[in-house]
Every structure is written in C-alpha cells, then in structure tokens.
PDB file of N, CA and C in Angstrom:
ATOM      1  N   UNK A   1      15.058  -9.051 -18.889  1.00  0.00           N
ATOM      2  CA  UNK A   1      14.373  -7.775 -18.934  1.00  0.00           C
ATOM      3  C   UNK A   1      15.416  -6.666 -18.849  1.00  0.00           C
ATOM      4  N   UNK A   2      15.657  -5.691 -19.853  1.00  0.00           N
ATOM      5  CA  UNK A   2      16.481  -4.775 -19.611  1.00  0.00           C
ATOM      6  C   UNK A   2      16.017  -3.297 -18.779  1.00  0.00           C
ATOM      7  N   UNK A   3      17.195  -3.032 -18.319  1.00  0.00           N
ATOM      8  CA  UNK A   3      16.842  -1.966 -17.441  1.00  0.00           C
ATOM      9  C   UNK A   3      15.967  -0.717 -17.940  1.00  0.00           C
ATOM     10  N   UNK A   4      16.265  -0.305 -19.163  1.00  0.00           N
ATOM     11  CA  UNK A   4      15.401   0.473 -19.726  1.00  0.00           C
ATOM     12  C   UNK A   4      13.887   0.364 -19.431  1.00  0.00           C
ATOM     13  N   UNK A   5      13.429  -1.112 -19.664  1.00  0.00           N
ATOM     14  CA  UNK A   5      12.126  -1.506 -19.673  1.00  0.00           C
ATOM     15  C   UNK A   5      11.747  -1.244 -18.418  1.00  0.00           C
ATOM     16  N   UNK A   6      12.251  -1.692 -17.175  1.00  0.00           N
ATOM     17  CA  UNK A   6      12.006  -1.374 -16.087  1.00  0.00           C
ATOM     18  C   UNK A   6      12.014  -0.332 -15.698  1.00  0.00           C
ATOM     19  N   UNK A   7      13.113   0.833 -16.142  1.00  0.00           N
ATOM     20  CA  UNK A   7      12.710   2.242 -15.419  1.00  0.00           C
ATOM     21  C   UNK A   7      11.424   2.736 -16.171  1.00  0.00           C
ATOM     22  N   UNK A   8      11.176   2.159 -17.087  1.00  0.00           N
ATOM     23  CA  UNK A   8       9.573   2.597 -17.846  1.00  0.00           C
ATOM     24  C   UNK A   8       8.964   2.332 -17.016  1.00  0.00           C
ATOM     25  N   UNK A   9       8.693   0.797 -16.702  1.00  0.00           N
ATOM     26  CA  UNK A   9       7.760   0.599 -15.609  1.00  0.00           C
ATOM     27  C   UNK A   9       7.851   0.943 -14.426  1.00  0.00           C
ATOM     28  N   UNK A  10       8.846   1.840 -13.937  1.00  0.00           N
ATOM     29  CA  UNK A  10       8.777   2.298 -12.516  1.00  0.00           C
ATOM     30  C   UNK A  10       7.860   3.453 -12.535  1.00  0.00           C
ATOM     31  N   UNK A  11       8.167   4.597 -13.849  1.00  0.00           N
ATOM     32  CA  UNK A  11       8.068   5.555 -13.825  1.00  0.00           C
ATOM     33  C   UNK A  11       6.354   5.219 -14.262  1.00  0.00           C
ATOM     34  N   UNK A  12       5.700   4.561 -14.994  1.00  0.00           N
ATOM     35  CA  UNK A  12       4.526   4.651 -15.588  1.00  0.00           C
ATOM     36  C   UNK A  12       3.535   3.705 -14.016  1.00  0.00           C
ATOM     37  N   UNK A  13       4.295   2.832 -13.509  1.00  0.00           N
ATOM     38  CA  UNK A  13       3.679   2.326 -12.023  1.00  0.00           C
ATOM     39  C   UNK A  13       3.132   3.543 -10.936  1.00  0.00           C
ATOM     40  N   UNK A  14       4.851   4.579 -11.125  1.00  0.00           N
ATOM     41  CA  UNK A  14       4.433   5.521 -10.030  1.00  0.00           C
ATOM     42  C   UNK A  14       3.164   6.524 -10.381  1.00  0.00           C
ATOM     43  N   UNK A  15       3.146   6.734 -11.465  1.00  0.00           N
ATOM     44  CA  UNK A  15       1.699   7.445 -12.096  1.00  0.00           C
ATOM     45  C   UNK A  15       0.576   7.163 -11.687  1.00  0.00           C
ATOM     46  N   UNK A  16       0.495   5.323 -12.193  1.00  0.00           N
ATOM     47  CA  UNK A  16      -0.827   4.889 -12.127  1.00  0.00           C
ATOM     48  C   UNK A  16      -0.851   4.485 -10.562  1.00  0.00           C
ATOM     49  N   UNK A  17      -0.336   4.948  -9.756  1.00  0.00           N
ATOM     50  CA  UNK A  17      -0.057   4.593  -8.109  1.00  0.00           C
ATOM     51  C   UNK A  17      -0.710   6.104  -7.591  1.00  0.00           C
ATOM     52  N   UNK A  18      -0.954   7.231  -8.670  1.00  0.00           N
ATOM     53  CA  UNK A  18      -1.113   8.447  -7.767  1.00  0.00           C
ATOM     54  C   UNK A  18       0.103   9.511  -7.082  1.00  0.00           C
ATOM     55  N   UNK A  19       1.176   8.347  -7.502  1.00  0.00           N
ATOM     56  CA  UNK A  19       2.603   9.050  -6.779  1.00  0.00           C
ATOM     57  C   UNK A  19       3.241  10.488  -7.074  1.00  0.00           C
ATOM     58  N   UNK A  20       3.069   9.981  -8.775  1.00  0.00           N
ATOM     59  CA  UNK A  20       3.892  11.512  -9.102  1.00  0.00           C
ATOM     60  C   UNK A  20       2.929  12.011 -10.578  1.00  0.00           C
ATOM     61  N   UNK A  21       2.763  12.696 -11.180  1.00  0.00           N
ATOM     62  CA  UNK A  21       2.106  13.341 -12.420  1.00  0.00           C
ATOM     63  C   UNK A  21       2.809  12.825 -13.747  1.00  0.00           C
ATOM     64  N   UNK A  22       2.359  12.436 -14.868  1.00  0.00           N
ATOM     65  CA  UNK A  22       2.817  12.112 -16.078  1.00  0.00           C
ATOM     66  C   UNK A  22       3.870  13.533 -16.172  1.00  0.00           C
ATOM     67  N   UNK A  23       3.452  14.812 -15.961  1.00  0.00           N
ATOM     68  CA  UNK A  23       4.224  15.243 -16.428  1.00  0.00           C
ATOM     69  C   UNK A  23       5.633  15.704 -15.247  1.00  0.00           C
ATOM     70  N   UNK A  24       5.482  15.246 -14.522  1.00  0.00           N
ATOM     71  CA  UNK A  24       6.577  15.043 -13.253  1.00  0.00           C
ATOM     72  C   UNK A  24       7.931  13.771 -14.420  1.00  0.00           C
ATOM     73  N   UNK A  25       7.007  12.782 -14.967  1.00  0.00           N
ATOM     74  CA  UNK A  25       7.605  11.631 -15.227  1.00  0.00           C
ATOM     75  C   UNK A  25       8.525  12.156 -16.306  1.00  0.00           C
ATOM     76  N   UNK A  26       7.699  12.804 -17.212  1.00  0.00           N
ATOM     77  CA  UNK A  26       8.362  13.521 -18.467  1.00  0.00           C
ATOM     78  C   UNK A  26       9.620  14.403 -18.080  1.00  0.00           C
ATOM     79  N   UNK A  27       9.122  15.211 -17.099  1.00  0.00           N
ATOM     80  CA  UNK A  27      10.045  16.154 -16.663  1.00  0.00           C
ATOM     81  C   UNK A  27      11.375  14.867 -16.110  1.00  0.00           C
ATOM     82  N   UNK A  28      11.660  14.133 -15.578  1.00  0.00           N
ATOM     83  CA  UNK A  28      12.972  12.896 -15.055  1.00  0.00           C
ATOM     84  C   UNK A  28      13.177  12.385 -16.203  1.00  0.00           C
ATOM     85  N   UNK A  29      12.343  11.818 -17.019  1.00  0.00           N
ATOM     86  CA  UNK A  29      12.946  11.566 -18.442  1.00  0.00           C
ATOM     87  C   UNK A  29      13.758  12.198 -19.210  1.00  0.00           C
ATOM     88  N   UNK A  30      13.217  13.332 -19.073  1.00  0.00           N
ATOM     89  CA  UNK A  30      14.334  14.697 -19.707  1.00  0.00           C
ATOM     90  C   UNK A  30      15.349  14.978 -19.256  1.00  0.00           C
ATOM     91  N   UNK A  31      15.432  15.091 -18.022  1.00  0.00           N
ATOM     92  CA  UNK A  31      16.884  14.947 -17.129  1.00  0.00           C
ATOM     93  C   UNK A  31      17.609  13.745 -17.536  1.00  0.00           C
ATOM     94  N   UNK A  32      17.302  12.636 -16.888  1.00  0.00           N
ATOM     95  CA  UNK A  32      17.937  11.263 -17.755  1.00  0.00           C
ATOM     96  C   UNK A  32      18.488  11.331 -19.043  1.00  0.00           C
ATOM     97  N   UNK A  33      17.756  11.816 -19.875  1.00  0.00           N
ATOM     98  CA  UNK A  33      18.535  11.913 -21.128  1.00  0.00           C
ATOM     99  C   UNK A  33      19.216  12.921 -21.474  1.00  0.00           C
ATOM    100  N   UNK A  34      19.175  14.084 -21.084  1.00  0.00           N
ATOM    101  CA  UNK A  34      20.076  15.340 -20.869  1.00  0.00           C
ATOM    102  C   UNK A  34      21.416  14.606 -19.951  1.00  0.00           C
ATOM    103  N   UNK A  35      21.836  14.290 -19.116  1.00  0.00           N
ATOM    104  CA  UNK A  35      22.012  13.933 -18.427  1.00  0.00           C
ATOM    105  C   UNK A  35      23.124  12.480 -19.209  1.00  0.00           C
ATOM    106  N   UNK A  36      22.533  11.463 -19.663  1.00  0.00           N
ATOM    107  CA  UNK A  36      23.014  10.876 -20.829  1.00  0.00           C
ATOM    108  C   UNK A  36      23.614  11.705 -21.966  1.00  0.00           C
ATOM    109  N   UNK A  37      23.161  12.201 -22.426  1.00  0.00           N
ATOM    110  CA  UNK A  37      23.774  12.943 -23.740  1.00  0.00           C
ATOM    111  C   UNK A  37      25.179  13.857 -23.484  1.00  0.00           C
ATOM    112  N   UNK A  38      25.165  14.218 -21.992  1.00  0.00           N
ATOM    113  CA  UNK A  38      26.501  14.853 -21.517  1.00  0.00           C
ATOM    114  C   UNK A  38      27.272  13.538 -20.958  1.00  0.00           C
ATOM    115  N   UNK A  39      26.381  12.806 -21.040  1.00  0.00           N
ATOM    116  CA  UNK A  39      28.179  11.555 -20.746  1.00  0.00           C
ATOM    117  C   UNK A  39      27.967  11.382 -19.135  1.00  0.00           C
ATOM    118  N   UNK A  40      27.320  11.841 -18.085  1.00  0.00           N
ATOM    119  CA  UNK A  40      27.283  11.838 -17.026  1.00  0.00           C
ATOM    120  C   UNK A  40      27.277  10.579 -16.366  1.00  0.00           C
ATOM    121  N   UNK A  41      26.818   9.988 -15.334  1.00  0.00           N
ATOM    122  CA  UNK A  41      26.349   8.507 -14.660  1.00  0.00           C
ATOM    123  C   UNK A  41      25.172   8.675 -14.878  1.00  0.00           C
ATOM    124  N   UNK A  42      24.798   7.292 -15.535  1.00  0.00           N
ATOM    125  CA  UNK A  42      23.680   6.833 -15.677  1.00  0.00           C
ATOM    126  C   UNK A  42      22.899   6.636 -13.931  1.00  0.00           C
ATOM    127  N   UNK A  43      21.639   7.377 -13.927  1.00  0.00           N
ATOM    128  CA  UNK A  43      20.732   7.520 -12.747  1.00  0.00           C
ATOM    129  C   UNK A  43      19.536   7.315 -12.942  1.00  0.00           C
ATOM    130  N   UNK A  44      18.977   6.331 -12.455  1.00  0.00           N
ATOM    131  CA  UNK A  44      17.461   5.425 -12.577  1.00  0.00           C
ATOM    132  C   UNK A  44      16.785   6.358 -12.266  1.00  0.00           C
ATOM    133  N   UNK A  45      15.888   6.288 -13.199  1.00  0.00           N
ATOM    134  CA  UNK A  45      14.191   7.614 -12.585  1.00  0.00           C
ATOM    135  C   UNK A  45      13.976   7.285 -11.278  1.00  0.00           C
ATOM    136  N   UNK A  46      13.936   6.823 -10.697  1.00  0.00           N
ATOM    137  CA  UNK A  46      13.457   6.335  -9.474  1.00  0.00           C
ATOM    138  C   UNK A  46      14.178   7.502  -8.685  1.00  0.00           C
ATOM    139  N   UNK A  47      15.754   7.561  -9.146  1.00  0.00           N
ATOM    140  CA  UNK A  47      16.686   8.312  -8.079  1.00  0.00           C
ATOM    141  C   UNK A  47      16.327   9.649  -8.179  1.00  0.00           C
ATOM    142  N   UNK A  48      16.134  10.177  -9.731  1.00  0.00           N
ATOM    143  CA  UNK A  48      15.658  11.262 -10.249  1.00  0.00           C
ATOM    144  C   UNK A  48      14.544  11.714  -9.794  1.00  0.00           C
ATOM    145  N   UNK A  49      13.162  10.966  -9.734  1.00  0.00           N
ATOM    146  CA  UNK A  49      12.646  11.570  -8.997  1.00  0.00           C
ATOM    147  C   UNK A  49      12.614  11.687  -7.360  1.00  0.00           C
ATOM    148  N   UNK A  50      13.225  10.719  -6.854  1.00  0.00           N
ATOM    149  CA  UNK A  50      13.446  10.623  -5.167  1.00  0.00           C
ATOM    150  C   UNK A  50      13.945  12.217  -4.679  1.00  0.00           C
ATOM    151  N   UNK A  51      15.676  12.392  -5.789  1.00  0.00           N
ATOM    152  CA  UNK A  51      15.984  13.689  -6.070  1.00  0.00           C
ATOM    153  C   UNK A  51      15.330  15.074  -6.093  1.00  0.00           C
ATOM    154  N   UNK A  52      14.310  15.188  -6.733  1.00  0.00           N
ATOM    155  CA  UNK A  52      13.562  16.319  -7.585  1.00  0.00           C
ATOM    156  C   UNK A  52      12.543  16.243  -6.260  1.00  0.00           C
ATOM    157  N   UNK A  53      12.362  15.370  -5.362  1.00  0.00           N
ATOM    158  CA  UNK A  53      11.320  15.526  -3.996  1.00  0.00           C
ATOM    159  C   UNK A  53       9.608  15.074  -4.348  1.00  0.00           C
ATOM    160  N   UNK A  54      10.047  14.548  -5.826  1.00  0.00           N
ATOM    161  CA  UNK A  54       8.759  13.843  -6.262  1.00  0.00           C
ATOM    162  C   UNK A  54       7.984  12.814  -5.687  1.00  0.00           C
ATOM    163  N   UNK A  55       9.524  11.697  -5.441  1.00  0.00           N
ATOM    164  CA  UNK A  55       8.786  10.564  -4.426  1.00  0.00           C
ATOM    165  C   UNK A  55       9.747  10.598  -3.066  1.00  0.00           C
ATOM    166  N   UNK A  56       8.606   9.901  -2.422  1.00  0.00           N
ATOM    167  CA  UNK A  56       9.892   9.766  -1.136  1.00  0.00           C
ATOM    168  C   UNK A  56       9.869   8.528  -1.077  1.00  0.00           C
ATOM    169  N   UNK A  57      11.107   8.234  -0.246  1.00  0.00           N
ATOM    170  CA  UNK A  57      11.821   7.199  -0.038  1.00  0.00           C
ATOM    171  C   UNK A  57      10.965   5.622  -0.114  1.00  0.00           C
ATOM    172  N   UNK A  58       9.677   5.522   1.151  1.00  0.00           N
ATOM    173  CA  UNK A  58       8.619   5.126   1.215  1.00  0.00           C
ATOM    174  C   UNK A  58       8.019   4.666  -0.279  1.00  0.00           C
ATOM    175  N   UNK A  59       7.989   5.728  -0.763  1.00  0.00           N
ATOM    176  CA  UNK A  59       6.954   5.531  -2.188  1.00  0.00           C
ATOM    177  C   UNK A  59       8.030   5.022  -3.250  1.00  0.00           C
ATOM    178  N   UNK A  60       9.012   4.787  -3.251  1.00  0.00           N
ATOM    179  CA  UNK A  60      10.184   4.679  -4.193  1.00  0.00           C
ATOM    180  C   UNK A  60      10.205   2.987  -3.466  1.00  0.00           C
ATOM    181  N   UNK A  61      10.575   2.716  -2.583  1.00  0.00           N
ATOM    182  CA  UNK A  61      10.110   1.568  -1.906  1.00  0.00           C
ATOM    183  C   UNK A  61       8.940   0.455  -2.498  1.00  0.00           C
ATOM    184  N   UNK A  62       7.934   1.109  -2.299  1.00  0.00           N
ATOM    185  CA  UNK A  62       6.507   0.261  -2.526  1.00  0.00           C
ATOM    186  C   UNK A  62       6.514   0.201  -4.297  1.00  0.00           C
ATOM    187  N   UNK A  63       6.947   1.420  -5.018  1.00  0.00           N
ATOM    188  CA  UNK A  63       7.152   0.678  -6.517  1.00  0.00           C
ATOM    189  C   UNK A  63       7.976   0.046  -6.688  1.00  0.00           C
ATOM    190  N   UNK A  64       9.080  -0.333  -6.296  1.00  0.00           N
ATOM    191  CA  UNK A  64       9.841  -1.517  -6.425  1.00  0.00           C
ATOM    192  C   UNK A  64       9.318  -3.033  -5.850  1.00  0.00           C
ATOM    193  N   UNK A  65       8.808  -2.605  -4.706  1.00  0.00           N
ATOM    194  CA  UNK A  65       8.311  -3.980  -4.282  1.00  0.00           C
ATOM    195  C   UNK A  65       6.991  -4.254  -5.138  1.00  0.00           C
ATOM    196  N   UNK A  66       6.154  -3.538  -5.639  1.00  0.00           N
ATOM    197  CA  UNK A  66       4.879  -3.986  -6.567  1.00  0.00           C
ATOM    198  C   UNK A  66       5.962  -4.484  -7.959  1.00  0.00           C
ATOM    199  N   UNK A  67       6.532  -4.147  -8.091  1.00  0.00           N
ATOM    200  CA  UNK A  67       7.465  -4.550  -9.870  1.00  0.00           C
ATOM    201  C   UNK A  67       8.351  -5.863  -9.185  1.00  0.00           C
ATOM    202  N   UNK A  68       8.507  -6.121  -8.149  1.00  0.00           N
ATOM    203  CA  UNK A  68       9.260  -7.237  -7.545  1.00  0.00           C
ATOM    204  C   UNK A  68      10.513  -7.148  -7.776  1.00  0.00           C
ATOM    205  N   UNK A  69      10.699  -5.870  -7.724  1.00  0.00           N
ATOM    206  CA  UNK A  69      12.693  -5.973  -7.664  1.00  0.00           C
ATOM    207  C   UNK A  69      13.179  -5.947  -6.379  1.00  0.00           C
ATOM    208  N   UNK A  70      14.041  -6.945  -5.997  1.00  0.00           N
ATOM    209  CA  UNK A  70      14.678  -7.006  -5.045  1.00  0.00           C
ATOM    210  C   UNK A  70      15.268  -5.375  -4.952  1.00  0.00           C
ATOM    211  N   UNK A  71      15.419  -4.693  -3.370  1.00  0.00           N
ATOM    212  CA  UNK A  71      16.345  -3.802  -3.321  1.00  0.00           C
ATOM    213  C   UNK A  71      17.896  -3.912  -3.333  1.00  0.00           C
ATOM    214  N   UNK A  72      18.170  -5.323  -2.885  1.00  0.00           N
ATOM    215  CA  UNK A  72      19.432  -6.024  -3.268  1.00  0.00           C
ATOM    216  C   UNK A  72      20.048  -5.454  -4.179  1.00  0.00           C
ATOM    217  N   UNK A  73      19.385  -5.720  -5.437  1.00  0.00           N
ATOM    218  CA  UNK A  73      19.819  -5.388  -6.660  1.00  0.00           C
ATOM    219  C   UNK A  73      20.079  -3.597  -7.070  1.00  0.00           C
ATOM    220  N   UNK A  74      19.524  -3.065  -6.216  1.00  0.00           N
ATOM    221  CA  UNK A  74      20.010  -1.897  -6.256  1.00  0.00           C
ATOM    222  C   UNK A  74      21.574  -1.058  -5.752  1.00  0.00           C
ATOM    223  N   UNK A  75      22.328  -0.648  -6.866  1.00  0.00           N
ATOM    224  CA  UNK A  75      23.698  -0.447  -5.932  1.00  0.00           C
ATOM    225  C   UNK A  75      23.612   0.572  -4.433  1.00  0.00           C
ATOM    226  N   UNK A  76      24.225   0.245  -3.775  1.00  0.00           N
ATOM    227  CA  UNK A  76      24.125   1.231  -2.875  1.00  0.00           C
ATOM    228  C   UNK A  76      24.456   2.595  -2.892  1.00  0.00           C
ATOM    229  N   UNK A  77      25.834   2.740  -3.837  1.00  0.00           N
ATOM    230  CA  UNK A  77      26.259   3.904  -4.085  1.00  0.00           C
ATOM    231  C   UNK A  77      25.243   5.056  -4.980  1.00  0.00           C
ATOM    232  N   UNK A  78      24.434   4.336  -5.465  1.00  0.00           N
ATOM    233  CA  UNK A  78      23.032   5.119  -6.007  1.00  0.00           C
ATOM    234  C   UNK A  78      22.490   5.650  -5.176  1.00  0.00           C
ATOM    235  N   UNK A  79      21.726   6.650  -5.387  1.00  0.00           N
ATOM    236  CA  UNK A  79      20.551   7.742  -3.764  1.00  0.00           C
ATOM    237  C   UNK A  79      19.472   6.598  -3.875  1.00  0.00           C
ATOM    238  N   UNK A  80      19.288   6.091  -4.720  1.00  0.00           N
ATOM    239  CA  UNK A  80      17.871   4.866  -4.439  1.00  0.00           C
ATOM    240  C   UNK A  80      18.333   3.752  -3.708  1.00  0.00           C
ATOM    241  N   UNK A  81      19.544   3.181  -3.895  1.00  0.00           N
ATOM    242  CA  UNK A  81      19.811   2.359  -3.036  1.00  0.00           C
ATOM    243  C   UNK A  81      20.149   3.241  -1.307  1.00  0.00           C
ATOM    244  N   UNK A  82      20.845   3.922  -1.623  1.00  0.00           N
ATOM    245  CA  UNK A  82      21.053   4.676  -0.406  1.00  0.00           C
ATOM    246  C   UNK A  82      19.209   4.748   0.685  1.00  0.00           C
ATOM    247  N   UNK A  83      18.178   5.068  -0.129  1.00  0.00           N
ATOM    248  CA  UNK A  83      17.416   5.270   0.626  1.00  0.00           C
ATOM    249  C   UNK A  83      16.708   4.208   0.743  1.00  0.00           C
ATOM    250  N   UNK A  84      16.642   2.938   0.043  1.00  0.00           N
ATOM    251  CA  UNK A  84      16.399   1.494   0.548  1.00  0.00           C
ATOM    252  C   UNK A  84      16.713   1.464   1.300  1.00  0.00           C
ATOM    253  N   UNK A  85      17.858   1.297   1.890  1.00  0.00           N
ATOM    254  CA  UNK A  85      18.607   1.196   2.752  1.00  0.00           C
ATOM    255  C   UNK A  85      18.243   1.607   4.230  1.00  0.00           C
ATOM    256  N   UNK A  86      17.843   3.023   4.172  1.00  0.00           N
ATOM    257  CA  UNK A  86      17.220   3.576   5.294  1.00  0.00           C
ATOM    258  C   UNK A  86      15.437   3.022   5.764  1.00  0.00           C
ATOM    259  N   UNK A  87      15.528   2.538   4.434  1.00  0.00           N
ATOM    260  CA  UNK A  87      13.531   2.479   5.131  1.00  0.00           C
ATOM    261  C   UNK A  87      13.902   0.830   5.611  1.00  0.00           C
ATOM    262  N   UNK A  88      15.211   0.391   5.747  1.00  0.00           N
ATOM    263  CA  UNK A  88      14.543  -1.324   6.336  1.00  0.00           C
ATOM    264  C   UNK A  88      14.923  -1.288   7.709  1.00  0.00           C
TER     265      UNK A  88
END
C-alpha cells in the first residue's frame, strides 16, 4: 500500500469521523502540494492538519489506530510521530 493511498485514507477517515471538514482536508492537500512543488520535506496530512490545529493529537491517534497503522511506523522526527509519542 503506498503512502499516498494512505494519507487519502487518513484524510477522508478524519471527515467521515466528524474530525475535520472536507474543506479543512482540501485546504492540507493544498499545502502538501504547495509545499511539494517547492521541494520542501515531504509532511503527512495528518501532521498538516495536527499543525493547522485541525486535529489534535488524540484524534490524529484514533485515525491511525482505526486504519491500523502502527505508530511505530511513524518517524519520530515528524510532529505526528512526535505527538504519538506523547499520548502513550
């Protein structure tokens, strides 16, 4: 499963979860790829919106665990891993 596919499904989970607004989602998509297009570090919606105060930590949490990604797998040096980190 490539990562792409999955930040889809984070971002379209947190929707249908009540978490954040389609157009919250649109709005991190746009960053992401702005963001890409300048060459920057690649940053998972998840972080983007954690960032932007869309989700918190908690709620960034529970969509990963409904999609079954280990937080393991998240680097730490990322703000999403960083805030895994804090909620265990």
């Amino acid at each position: 499963m490539s990562l792409q596919y999955l930040e889809r499904r984070f971002g379209i989970t947190a929707v249908k979860k009540g978490f954040i607004t389609a157009d919250q989602l649109i709005e991190a998509l746009s960053v992401q790829i702005m963001e890409e297009l300048e060459e920057s570090e690649h940053r998972l919606i998840g972080e983007i919106l954690f960032d932007k105060q869309y989700l918190t930590a908690a709620q960034v949490k529970e969509v990963l665990r409904f999609l079954g990604i280990s937080e393991k797998l998240i680097p730490r040096q990322s703000s999403v891993g960083s805030i895994c980190q804090k909620c265990n």
